[in-house]
Protein backbone atom coordinates (compact mmCIF):
# COMPACT_ATOMS: atom_id res chain seq x y z
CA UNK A 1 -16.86 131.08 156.91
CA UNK A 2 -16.78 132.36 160.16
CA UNK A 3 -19.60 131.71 162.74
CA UNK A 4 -18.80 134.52 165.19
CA UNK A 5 -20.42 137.92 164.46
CA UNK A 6 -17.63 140.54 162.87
CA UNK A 7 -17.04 143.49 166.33
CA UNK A 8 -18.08 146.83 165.16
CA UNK A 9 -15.67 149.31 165.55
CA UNK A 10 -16.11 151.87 167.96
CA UNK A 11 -15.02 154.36 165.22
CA UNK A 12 -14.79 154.28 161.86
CA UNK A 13 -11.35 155.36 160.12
CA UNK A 14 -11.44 158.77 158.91
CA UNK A 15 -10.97 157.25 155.55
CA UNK A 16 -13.99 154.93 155.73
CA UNK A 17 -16.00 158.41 156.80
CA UNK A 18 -14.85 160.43 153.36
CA UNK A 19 -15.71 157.51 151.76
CA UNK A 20 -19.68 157.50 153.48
CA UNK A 21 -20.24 161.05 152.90
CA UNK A 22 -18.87 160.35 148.90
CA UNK A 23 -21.42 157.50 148.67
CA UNK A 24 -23.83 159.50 150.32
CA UNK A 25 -23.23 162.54 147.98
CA UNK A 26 -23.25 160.05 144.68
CA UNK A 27 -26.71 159.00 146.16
CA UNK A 28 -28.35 162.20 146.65
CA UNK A 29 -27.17 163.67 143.03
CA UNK A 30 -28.16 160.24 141.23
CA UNK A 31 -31.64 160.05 143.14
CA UNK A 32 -32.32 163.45 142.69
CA UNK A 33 -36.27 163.75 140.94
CA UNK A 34 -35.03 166.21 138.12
CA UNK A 35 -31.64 164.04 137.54
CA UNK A 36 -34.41 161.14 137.09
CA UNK A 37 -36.38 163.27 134.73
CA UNK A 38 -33.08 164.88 133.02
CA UNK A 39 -32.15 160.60 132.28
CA UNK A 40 -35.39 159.67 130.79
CA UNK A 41 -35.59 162.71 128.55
CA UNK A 42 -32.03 161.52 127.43
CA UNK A 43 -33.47 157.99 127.52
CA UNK A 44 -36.55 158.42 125.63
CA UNK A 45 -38.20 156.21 128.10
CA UNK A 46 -41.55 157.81 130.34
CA UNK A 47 -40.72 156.12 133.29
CA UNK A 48 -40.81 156.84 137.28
CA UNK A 49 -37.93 156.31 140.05
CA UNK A 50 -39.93 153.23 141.07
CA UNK A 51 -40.36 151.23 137.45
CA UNK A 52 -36.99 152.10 136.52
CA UNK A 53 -35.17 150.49 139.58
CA UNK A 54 -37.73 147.15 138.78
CA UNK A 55 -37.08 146.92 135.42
CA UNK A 56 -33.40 147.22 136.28
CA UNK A 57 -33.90 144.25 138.78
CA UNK A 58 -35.39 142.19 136.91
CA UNK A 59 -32.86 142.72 133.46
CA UNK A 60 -30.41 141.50 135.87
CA UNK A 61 -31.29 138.23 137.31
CA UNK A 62 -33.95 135.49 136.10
CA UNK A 63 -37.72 135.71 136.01
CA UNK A 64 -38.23 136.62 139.71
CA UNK A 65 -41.69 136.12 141.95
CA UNK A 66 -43.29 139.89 143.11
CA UNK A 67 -42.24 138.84 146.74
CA UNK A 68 -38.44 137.85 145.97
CA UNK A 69 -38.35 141.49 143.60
CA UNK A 70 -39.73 143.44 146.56
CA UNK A 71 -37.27 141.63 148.82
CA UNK A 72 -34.33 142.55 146.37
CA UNK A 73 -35.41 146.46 145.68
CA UNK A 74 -36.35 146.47 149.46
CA UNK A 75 -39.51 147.77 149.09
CA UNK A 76 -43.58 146.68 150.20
CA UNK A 77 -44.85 144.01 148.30
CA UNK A 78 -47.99 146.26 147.35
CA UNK A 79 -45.44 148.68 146.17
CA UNK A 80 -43.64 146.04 143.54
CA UNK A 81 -47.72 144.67 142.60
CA UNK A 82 -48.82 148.54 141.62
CA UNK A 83 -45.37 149.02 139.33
CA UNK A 84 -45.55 145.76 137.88
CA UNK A 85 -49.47 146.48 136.76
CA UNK A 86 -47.88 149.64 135.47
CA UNK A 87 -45.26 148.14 133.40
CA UNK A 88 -47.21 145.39 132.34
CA UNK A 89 -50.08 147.91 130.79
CA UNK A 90 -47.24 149.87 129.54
CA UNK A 91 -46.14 146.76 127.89
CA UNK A 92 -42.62 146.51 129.59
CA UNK A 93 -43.32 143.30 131.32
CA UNK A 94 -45.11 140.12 131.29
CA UNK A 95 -45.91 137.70 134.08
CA UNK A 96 -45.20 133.91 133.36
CA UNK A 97 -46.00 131.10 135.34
CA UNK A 98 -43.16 129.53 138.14
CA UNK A 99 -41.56 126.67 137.08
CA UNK A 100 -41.40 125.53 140.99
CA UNK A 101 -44.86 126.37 141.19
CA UNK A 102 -47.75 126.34 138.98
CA UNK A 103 -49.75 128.26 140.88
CA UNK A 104 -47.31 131.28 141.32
CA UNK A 105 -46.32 133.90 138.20
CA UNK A 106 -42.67 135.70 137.77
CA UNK A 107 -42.35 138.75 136.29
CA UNK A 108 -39.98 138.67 132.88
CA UNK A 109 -39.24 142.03 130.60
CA UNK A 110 -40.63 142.07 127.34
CA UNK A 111 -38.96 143.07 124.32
CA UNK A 112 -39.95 146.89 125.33
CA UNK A 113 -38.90 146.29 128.60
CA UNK A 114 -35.44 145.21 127.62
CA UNK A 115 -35.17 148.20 125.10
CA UNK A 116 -36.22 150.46 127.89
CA UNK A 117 -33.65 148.96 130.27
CA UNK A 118 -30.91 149.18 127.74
CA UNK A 119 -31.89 152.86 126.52
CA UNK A 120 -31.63 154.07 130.30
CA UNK A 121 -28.23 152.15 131.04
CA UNK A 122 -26.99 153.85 127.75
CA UNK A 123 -28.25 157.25 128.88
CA UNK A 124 -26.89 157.35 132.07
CA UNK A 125 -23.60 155.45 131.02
CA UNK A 126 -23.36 158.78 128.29
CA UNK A 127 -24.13 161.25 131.14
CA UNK A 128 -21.49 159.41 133.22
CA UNK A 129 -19.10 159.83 130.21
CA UNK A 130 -19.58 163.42 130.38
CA UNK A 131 -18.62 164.11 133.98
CA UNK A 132 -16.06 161.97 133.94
CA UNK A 133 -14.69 163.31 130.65
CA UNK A 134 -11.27 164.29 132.16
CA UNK A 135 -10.25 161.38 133.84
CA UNK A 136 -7.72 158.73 132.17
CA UNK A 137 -8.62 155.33 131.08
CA UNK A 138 -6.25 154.37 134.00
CA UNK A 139 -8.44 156.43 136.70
CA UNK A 140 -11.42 155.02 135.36
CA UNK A 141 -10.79 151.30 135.42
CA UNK A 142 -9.29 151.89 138.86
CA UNK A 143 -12.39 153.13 139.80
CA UNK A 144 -14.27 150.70 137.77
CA UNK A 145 -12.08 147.83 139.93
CA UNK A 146 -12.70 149.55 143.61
CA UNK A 147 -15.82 150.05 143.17
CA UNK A 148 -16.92 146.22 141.77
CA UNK A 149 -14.66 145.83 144.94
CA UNK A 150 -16.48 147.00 147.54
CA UNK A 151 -20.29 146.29 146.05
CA UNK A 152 -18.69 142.06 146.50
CA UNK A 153 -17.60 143.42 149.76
CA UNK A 154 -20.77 144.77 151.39
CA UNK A 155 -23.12 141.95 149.12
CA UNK A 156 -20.34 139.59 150.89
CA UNK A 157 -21.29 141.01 154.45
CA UNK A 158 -25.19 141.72 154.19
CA UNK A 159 -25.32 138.15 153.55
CA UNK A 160 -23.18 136.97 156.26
CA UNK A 161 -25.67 139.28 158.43
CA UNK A 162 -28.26 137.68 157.69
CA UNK A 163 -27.26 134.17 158.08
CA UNK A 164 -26.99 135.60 161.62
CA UNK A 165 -30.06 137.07 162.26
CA UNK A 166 -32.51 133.92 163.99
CA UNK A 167 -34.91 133.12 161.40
CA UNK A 168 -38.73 134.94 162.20
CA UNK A 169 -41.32 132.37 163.02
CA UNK A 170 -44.64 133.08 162.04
């Protein structure tokens, strides 16, 4: 792995900008408060923007500490300690104690949690169905491909960004 920063182009290929404005379209529909609403009605599931994107986080990786979860969802710590007290009352979560250290908890889905997390992926994987109704298996895993493609691509750069930012003494 290279040690030298990547340049930044001066400008971006007019490709690279329809592809921006179609991310940035995707993002507005999808984040959209009565889209949100619209997916938990279909979902079953009483949840905010906020609990759904933790409980997402979490289904996906390992018991994590509040800090690393806040990191990940790039968010406040206070703001990951409020939803987790949520979800936990709500029954959706539980904390357990860190392996690495007994002092700290992680935060791990319950079996309501899971259901929740698997009722809203279904739900928004049957809206997704819907608009994409008239597209051909063949469009779709092409899709399906780039886009796994370029999510490894920019994971693949953030981190190579920040192994060259100078670590932050405190």
């Amino acid at each position: 792995m290279s040690t030298e920063p990547l340049p930044v182009p001066a400008v971006a290929s007019p490709e690279v900008i329809e592809i921006e404005r179609a991310l940035t379209r995707i993002t507005y529909l999808s984040t959209r408060a009565r889209q949100h609403d619209r997916l938990m009605a279909m979902a079953g599931v009483p949840l905010d923007r906020a609990a759904v994107a933790l409980l997402r986080q979490v289904a996906d990786t390992e018991p994590l500490r509040p800090g690393e979860l806040a990191q990940r969802l790039g968010v406040e710590a206070s703001h990951v300690t409020r939803t987790v007290q949520q979800l936990q009352k709500s029954g959706y979560v539980t904390r357990v104690p860190d392996p690495d250290d007994g002092r700290a908890q992680r935060i791990q889905l319950t079996d309501a949690g899971r259901e929740a997390v698997d009722r809203v992926r279904d739900a928004g994987a049957r809206g997704m169905q819907l608009a994409l109704s008239d597209w051909s298996p063949e469009e779709l895993g092409h899709l399906a491909t780039l886009f796994h493609r370029m999510v490894d691509d920019f994971l693949s750069y953030a981190v190579e960004e920040e192994a060259e930012q100078p670590a932050v003494r405190g």
